[in-house]
N, C-alpha and C. Protein backbone atom coordinates (compact mmCIF):
# COMPACT_ATOMS: atom_id res chain seq x y z
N UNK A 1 34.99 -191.64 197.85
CA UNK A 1 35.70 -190.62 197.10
C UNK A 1 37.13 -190.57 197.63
N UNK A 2 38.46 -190.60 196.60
CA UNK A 2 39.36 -190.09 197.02
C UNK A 2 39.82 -188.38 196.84
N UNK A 3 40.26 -188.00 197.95
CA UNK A 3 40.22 -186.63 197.68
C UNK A 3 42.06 -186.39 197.65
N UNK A 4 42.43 -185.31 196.55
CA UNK A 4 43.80 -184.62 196.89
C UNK A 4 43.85 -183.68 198.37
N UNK A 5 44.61 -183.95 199.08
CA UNK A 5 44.21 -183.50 200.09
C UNK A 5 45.78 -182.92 200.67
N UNK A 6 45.76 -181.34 201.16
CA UNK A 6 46.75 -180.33 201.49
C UNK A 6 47.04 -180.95 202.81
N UNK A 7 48.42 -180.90 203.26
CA UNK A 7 48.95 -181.44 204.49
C UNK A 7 49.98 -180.78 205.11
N UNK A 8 50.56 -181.16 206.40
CA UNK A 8 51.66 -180.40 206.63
C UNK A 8 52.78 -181.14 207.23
N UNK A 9 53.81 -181.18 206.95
CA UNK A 9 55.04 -182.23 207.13
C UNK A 9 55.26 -182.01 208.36
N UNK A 10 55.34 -183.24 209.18
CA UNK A 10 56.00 -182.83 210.38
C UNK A 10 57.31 -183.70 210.88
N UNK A 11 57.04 -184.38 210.23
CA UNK A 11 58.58 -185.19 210.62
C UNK A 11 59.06 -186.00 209.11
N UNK A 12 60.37 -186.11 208.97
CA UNK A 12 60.74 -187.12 207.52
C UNK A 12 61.57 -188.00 208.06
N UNK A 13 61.54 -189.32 207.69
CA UNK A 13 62.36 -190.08 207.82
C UNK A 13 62.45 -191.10 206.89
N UNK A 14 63.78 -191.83 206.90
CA UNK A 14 63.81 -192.96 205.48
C UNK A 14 63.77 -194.34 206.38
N UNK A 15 62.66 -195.01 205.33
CA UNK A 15 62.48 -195.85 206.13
C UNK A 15 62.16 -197.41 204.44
N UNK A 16 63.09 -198.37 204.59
CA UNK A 16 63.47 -199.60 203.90
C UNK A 16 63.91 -198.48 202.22
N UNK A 17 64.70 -197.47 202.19
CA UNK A 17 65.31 -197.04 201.30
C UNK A 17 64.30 -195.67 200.78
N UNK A 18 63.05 -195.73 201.49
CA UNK A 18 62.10 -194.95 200.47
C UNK A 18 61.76 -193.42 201.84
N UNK A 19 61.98 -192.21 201.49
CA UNK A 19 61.21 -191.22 202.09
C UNK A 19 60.40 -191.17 202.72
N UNK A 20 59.85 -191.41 203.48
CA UNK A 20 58.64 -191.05 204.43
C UNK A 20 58.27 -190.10 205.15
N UNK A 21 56.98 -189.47 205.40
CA UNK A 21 57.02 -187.71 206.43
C UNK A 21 55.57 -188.35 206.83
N UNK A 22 55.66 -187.85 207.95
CA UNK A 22 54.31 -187.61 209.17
C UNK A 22 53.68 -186.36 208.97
N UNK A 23 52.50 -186.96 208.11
CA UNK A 23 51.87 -185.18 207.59
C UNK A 23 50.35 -184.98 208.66
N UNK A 24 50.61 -183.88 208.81
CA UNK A 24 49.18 -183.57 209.44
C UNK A 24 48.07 -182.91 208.53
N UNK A 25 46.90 -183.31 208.42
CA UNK A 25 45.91 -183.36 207.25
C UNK A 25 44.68 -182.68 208.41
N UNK A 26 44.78 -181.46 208.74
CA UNK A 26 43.54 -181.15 209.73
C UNK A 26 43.73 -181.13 210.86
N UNK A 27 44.62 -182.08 211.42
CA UNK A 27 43.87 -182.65 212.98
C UNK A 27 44.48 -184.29 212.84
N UNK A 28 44.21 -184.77 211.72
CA UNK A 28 44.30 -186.38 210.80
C UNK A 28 45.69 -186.27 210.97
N UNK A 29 46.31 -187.01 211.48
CA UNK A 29 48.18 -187.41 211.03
C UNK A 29 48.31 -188.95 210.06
N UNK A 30 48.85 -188.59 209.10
CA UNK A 30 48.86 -189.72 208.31
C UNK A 30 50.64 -190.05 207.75
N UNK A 31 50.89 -191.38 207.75
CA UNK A 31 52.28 -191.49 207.07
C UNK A 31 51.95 -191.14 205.35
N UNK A 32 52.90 -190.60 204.67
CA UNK A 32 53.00 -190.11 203.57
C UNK A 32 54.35 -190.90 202.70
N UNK A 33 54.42 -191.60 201.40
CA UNK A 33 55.56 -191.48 200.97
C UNK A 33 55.98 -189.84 199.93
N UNK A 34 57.40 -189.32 200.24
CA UNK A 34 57.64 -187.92 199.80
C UNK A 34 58.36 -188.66 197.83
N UNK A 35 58.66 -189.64 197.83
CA UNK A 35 59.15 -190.06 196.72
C UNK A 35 58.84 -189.05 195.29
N UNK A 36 57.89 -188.40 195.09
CA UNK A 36 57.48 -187.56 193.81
C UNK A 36 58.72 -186.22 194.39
N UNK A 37 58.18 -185.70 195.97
CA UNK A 37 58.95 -184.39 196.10
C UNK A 37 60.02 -184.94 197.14
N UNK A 38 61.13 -185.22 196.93
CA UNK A 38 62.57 -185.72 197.46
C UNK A 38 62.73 -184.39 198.77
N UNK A 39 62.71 -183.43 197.82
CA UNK A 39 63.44 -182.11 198.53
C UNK A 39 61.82 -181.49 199.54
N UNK A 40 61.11 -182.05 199.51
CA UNK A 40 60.09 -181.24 200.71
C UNK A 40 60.58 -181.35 201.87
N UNK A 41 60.51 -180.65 202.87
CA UNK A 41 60.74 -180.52 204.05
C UNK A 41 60.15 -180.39 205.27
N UNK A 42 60.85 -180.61 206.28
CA UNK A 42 59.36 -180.57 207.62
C UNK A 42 59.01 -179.01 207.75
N UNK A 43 57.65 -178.71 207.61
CA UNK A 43 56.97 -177.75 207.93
C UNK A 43 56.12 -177.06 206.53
N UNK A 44 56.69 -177.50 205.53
CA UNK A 44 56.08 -177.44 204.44
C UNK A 44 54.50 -177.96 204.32
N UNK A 45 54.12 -177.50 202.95
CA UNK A 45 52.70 -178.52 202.36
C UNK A 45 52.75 -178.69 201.56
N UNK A 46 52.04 -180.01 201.32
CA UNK A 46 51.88 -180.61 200.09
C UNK A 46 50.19 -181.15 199.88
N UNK A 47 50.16 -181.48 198.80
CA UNK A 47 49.00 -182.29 198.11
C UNK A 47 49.46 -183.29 198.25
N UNK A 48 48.56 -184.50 198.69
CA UNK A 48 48.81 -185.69 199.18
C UNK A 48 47.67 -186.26 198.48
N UNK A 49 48.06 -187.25 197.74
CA UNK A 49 46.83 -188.58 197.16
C UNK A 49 47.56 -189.14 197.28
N UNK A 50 46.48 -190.60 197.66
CA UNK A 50 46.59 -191.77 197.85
C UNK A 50 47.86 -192.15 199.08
N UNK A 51 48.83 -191.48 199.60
CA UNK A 51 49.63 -191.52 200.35
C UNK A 51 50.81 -191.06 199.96
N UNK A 52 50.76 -190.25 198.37
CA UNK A 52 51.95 -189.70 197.90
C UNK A 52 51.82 -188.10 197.92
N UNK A 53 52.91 -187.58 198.59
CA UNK A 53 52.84 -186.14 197.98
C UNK A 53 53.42 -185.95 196.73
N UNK A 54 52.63 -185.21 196.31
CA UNK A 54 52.48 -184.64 194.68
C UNK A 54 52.37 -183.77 194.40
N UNK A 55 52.58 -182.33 195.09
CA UNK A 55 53.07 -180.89 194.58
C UNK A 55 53.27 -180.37 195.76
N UNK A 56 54.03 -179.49 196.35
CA UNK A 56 53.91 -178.56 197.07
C UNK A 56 53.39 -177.53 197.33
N UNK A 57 52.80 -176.68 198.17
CA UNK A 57 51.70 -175.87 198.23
C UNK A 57 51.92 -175.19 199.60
N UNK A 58 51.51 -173.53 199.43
CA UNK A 58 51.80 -172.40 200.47
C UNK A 58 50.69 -173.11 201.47
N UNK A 59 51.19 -172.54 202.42
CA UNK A 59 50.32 -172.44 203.86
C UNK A 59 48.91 -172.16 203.64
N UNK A 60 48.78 -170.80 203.09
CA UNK A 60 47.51 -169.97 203.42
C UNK A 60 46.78 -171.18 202.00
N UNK A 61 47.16 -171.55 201.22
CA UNK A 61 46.42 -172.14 200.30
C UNK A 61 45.84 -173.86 201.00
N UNK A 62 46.59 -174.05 201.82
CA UNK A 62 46.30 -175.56 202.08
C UNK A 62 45.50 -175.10 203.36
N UNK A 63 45.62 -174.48 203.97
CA UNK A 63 44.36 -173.69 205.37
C UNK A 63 43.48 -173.44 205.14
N UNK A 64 42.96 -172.61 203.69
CA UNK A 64 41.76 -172.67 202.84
C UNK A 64 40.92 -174.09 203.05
N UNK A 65 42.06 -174.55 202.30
CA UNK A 65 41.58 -175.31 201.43
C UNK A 65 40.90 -177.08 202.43
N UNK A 66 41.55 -177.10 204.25
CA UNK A 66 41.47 -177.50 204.73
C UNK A 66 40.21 -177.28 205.38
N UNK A 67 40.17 -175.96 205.58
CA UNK A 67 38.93 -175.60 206.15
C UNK A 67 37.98 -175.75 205.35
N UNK A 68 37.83 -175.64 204.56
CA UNK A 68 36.62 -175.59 203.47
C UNK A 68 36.58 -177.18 203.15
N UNK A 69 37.17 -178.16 203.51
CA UNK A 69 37.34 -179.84 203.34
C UNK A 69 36.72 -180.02 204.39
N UNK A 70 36.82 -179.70 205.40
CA UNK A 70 35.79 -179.32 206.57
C UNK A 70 34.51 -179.22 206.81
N UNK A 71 34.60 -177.93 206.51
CA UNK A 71 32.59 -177.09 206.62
C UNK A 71 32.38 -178.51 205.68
N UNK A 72 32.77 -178.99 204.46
CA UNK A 72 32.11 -179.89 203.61
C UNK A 72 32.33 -181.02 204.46
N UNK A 73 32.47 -181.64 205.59
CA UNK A 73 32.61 -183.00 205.88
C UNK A 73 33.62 -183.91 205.17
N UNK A 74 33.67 -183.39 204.16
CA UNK A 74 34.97 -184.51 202.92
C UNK A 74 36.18 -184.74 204.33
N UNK A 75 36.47 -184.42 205.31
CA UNK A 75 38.09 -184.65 205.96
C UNK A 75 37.22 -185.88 206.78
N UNK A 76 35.97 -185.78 207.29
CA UNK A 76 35.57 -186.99 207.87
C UNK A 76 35.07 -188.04 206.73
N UNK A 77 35.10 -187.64 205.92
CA UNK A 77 34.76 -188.69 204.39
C UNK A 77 36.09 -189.39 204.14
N UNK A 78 37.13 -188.62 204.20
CA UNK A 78 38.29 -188.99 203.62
C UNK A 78 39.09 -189.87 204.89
N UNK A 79 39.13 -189.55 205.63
CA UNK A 79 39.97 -189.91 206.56
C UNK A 79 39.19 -190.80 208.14
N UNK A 80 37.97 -190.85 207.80
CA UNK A 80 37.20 -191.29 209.50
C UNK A 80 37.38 -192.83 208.97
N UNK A 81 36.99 -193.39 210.24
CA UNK A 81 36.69 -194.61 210.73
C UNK A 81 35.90 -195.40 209.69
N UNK A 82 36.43 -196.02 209.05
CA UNK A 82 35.24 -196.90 207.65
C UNK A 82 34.62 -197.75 208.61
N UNK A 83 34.83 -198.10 209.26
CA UNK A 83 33.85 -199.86 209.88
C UNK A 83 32.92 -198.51 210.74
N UNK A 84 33.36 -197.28 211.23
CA UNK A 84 32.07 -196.95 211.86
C UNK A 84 31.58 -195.61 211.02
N UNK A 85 32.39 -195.01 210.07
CA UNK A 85 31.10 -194.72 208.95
C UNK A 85 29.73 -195.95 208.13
N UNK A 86 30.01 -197.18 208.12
CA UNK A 86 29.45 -198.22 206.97
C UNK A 86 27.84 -198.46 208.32
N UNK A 87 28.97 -198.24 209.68
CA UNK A 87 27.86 -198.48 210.74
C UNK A 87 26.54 -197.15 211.16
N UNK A 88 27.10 -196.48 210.65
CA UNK A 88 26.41 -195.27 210.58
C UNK A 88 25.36 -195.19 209.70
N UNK A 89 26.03 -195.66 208.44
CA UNK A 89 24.65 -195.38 207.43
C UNK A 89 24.34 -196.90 207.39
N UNK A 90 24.25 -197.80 208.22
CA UNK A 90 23.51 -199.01 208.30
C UNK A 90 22.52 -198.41 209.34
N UNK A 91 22.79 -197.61 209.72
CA UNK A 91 21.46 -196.95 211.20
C UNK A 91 21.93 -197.79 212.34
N UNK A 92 23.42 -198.15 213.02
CA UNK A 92 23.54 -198.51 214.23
C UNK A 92 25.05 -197.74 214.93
N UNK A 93 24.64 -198.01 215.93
CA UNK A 93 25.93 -197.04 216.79
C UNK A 93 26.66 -198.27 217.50
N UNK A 94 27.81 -198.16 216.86
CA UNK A 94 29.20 -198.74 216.85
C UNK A 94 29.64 -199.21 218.52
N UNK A 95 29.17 -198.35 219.00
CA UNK A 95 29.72 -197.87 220.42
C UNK A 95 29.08 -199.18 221.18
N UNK A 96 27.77 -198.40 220.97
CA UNK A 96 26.75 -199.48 221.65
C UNK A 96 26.27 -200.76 222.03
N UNK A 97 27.21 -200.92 220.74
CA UNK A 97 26.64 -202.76 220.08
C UNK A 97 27.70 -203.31 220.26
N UNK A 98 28.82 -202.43 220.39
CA UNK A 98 30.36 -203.30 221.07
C UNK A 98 30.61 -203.51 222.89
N UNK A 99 29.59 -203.04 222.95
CA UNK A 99 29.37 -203.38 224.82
C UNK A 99 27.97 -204.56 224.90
N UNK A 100 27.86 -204.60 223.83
CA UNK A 100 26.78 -205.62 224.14
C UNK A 100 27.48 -207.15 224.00
């Protein structure tokens, strides 16, 4: 599943001509291109798909909305480890089998 997912800007910088911000998604820090919202700023939120922000959005609405991405697991759906989610629901521990 891809999810729209509320974030919080923490740094912007331009990088080969195009916008870029260091959003924090939970806990998750992910690079973002800002290209849709030019004028967002560090400390703001946004809705983030696919790696674009795409609307801006209050605090208390993206804290909701984070937490509740949460209690549901979707932030470890969206954002965890694919080679050790795929290992998970194959029934083996990642950890284990890389020391072997």
């Amino acid at each position: 599943m891809c999810l729209a997912v509320p974030g919080k800007v923490l740094d912007i910088e331009e990088r080969d001509g195009t916008r870029m911000a260091t959003v924090d998604f939970g806990g998750v820090v992910k690079e973002v291109c800002l290209e849709y919202l030019p004028d967002l700023r560090v400390g703001e939120y946004a809705i983030v798909h696919v790696g674009f922000a795409l609307q801006r959005l209050d605090e208390e609405s993206a804290r909701q909305t984070l937490e509740l991405f949460a209690e549901l697991g979707m932030l470890q759906e969206e954002f965890g480890d694919a080679w050790e989610m795929a290992a998970a629901e194959a029934g083996r521990d990642v950890v284990r089998e890389a020391g072997q």
